[in-house]
Protein backbone atom coordinates (compact mmCIF):
# COMPACT_ATOMS: atom_id res chain seq x y z
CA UNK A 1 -3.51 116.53 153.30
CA UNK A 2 -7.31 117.22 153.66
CA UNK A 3 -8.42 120.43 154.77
CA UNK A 4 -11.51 121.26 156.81
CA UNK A 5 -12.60 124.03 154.74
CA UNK A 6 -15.70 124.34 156.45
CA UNK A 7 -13.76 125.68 159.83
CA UNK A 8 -11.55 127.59 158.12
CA UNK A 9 -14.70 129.46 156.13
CA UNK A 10 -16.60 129.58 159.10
CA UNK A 11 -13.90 130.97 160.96
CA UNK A 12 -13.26 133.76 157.98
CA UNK A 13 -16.77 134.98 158.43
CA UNK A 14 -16.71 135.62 161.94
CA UNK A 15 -13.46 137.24 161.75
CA UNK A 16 -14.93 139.18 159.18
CA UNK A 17 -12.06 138.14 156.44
CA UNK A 18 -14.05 136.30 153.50
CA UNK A 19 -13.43 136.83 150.67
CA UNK A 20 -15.88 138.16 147.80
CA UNK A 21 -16.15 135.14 145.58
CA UNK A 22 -15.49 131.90 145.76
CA UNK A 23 -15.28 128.30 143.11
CA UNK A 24 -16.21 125.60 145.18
CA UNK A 25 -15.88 122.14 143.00
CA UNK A 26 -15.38 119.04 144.62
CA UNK A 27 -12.23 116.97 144.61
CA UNK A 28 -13.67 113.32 143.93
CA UNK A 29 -16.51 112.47 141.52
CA UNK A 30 -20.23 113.02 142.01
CA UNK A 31 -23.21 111.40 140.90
CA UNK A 32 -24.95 115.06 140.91
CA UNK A 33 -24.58 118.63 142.21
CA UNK A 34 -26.69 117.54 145.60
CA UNK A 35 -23.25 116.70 147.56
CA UNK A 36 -21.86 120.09 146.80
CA UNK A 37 -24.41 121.70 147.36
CA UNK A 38 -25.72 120.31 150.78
CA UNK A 39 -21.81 120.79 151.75
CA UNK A 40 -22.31 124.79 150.95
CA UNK A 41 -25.98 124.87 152.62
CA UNK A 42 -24.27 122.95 155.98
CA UNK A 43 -21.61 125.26 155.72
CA UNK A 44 -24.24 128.47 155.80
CA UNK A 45 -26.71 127.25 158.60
CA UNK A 46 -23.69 126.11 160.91
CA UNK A 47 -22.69 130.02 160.27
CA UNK A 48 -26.18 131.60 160.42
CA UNK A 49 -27.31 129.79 163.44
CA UNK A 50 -27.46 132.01 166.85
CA UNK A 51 -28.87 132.43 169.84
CA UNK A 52 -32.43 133.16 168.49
CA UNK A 53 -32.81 130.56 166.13
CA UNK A 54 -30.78 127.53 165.13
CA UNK A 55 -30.62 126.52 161.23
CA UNK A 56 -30.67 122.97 159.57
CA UNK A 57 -29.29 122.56 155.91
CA UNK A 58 -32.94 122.26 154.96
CA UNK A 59 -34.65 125.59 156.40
CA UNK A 60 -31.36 127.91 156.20
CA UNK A 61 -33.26 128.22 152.68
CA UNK A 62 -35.49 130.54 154.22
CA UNK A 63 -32.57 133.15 155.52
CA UNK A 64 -33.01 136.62 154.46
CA UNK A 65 -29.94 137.07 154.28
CA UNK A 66 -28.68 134.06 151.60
CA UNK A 67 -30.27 133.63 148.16
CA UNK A 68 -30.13 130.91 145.99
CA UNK A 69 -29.73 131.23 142.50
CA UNK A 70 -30.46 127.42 140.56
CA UNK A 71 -31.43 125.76 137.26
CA UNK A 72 -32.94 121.90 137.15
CA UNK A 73 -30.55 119.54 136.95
CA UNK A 74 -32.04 118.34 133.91
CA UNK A 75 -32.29 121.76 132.05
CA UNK A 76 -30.03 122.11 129.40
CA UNK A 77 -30.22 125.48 128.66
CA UNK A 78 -27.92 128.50 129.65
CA UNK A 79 -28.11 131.00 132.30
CA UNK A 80 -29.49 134.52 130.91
CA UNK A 81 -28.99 137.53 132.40
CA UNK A 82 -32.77 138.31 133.41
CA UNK A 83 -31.90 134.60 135.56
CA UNK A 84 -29.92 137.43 137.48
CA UNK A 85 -32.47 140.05 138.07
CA UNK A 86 -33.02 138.67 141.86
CA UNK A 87 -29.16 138.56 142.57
CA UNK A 88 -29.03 142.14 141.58
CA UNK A 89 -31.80 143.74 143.68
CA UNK A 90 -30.85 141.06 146.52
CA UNK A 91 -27.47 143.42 146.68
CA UNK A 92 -29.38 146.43 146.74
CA UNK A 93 -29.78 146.35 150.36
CA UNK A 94 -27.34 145.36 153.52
CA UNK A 95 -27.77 142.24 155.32
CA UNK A 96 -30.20 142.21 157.58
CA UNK A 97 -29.71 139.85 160.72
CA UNK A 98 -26.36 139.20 159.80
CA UNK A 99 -23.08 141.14 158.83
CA UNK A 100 -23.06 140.23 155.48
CA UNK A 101 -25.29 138.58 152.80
CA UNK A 102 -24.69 135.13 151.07
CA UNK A 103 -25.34 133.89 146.89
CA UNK A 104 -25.11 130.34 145.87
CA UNK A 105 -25.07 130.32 142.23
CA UNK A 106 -25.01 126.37 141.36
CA UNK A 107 -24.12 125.34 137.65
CA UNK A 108 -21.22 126.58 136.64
CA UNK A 109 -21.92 124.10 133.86
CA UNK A 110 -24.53 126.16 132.70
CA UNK A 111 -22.61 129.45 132.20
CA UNK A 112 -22.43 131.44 128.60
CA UNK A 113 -19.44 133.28 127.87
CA UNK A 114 -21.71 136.72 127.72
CA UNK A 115 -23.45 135.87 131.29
CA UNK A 116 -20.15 135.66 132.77
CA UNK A 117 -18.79 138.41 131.21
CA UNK A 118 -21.73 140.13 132.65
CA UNK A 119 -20.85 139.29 135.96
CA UNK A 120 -17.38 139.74 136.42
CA UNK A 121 -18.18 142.98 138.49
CA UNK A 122 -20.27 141.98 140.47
CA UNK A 123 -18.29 138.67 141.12
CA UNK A 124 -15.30 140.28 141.81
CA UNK A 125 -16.65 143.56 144.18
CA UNK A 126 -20.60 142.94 145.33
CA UNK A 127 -21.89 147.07 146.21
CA UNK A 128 -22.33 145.86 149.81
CA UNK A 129 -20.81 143.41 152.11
CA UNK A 130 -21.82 139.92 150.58
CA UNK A 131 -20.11 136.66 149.55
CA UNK A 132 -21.02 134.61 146.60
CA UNK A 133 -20.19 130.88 146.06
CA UNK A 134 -20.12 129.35 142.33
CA UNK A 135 -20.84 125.67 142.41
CA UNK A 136 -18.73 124.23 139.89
CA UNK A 137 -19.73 120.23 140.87
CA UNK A 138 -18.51 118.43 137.04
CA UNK A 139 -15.42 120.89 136.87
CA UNK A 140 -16.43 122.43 133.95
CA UNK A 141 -14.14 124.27 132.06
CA UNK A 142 -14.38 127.78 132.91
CA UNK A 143 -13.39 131.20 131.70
CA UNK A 144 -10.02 132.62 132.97
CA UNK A 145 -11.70 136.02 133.82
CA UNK A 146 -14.06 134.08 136.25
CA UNK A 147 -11.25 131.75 137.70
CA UNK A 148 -9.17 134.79 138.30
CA UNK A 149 -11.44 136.62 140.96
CA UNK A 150 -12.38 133.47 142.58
CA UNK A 151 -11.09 131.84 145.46
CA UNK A 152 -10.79 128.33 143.84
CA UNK A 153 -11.39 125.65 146.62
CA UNK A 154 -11.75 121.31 145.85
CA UNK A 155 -13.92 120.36 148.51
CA UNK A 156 -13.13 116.70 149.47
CA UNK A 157 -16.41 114.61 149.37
CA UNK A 158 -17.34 111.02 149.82
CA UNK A 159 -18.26 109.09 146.44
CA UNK A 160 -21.33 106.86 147.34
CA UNK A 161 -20.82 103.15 148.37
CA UNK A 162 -22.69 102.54 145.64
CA UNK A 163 -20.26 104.41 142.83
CA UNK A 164 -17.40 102.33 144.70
CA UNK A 165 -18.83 99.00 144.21
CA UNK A 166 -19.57 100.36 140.71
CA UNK A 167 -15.93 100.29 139.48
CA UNK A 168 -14.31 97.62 141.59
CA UNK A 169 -16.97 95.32 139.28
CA UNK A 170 -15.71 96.36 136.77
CA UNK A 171 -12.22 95.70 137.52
CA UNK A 172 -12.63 92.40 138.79
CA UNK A 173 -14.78 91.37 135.35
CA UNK A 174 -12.32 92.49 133.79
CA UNK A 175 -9.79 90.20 135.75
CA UNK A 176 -11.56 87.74 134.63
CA UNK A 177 -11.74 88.31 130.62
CA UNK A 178 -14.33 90.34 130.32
CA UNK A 179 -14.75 91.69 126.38
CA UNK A 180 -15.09 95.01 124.97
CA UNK A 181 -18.75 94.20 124.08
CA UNK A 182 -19.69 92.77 127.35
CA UNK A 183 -18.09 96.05 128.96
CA UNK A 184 -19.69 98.74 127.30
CA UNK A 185 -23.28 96.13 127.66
CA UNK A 186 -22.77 96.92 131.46
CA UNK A 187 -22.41 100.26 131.28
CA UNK A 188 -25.04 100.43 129.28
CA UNK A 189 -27.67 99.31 131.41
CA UNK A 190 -26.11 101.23 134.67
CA UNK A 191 -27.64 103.99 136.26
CA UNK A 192 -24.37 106.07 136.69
CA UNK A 193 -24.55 108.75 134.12
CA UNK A 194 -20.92 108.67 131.71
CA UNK A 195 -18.60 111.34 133.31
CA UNK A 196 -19.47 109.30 136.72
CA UNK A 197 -17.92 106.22 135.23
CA UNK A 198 -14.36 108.03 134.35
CA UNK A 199 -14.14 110.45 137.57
CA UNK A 200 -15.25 107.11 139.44
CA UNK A 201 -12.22 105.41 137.91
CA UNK A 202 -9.93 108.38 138.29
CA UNK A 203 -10.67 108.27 141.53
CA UNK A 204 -10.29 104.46 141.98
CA UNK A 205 -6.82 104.63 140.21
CA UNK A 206 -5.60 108.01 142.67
CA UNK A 207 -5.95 105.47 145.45
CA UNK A 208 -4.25 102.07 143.82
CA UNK A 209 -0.68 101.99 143.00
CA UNK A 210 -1.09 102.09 139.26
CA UNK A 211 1.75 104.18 136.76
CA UNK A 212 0.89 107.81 136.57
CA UNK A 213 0.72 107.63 133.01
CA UNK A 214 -2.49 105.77 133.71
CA UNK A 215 -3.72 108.33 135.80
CA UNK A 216 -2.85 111.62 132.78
CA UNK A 217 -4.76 109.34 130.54
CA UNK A 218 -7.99 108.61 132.30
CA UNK A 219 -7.78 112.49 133.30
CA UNK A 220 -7.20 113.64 129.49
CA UNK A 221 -10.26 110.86 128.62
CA UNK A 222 -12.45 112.63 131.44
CA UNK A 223 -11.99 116.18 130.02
CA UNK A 224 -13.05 115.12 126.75
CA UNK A 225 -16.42 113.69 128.42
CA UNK A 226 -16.63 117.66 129.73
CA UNK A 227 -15.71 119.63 126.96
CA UNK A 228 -15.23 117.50 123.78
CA UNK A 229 -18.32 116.55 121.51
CA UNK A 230 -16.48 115.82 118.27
CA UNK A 231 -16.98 112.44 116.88
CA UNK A 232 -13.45 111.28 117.92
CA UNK A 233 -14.79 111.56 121.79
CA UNK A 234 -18.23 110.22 121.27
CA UNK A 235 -19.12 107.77 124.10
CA UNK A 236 -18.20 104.40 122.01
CA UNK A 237 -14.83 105.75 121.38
CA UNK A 238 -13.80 106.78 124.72
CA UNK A 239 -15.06 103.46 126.51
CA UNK A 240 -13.25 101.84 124.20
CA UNK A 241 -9.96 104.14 125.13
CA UNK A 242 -11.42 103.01 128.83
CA UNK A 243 -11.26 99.50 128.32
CA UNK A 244 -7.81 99.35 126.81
CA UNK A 245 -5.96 101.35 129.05
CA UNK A 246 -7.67 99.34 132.12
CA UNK A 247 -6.85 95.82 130.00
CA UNK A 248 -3.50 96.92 129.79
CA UNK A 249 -2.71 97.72 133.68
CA UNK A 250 -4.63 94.58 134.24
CA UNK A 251 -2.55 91.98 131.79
CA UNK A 252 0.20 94.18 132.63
């Protein structure tokens, strides 16, 4: 069953019953935060909208009362604390045009242990009326403490047509003998970054009727792409894992 989690929050926040804090992920694989994101930012202009002034994805930016809190996609290092500073004065003060204020803190990815820990207060019980959302897009691996004040919601979004074609090509080269070499060559010279490739064939084998000891395998193979770097799950080793388990559905 798919919920429409965007009613049901909306509906929450004009009944006044959100909750604090929320970890939003989404439930099928993306090629980058943006999806999750723009889902969130729909979400807030859809809710902020009245009879004054209606709001778009793109300029519910400018709200007073929401604040965005962000790191490049292609920045690699961790949050700090000081990254904070604005979050903290931002609940210094009520909302302004609306009952409550609004954070969207996106990579969770890029969390330290001693940020979070930092935050758990604030997560859990903002000093005014406010609601945070933590974008949590790859499904990183998070710390309990966090996890357990959240409101942990999978938000169901389309994979690209693009990402679709993606792995049914590689399923039908396979079909027809495609080697280990030529299989990792084709990755390889793909645009779709590595965790897209498994989460793209999780996904793919969710909706076939394949045994659902392929499906715990290509799962276990995807959380080693998130929080494995030994030398067991470098990148040649688990396409390799990849290829075997799909070679043996496929001659099966």
């Amino acid at each position: 069953m798919s919920f429409d989690y965007a009613s049901i929050i909306h509906k929450k926040i004009k009944n006044d019953e959100i909750g604090h804090f929320y970890l939003l992920s989404a439930s099928n694989v993306l090629e980058s935060p943006t999806p999750l994101s723009d889902w969130v930012f729909s979400l807030l202009a859809d809710v902020l909208s009245d009879s004054k002034k209606t709001f778009t994805k793109e300029n519910v930016l400018n709200h007073e009362d929401l604040l965005v809190i962000d790191k490049e996609t292609d920045d690699n290092s961790l949050y700090k604390i000081n990254d904070f500073n604005e979050m903290f004065s931002f609940l210094n003060y009520n909302a302004t045009r609306f009952n409550r204020k609004f954070i969207v803190i996106n990579h969770a990815d890029k969390f330290s242990i001693s940020v979070a820990n930092k935050l758990l207060k604030t997560l859990e019980e903002p000093p005014i009326k406010a609601t945070i959302f933590l974008l949590n897009p790859l499904k990183t691996s998070l710390l309990d403490t966090i996890k357990s004040r959240s409101i942990s919601l999978s938000i169901p979004l389309q994979i690209s047509k693009e990402q679709e074609n993606f792995v049914q090509d590689i399923i039908e080269k396979m079909k027809q003998g495609q080697t280990l070499d030529e299989f990792i060559s084709d990755f390889k010279s793909a645009k779709h970054k590595e965790i897209t490739l498994y989460k793209s064939l999780n996904n793919w084998a969710a909706q076939q009727e394949v045994p659902a000891s392929l499906i715990w395998k290509l799962e276990q193979i995807n959380l080693q792409t998130i929080e494995d770097h030994t030398f067991n799950a470098s990148p040649l080793n688990r396409l390799h894992k990849i290829y075997s388990l799909l070679k043996e559905y496929i001659d099966g």
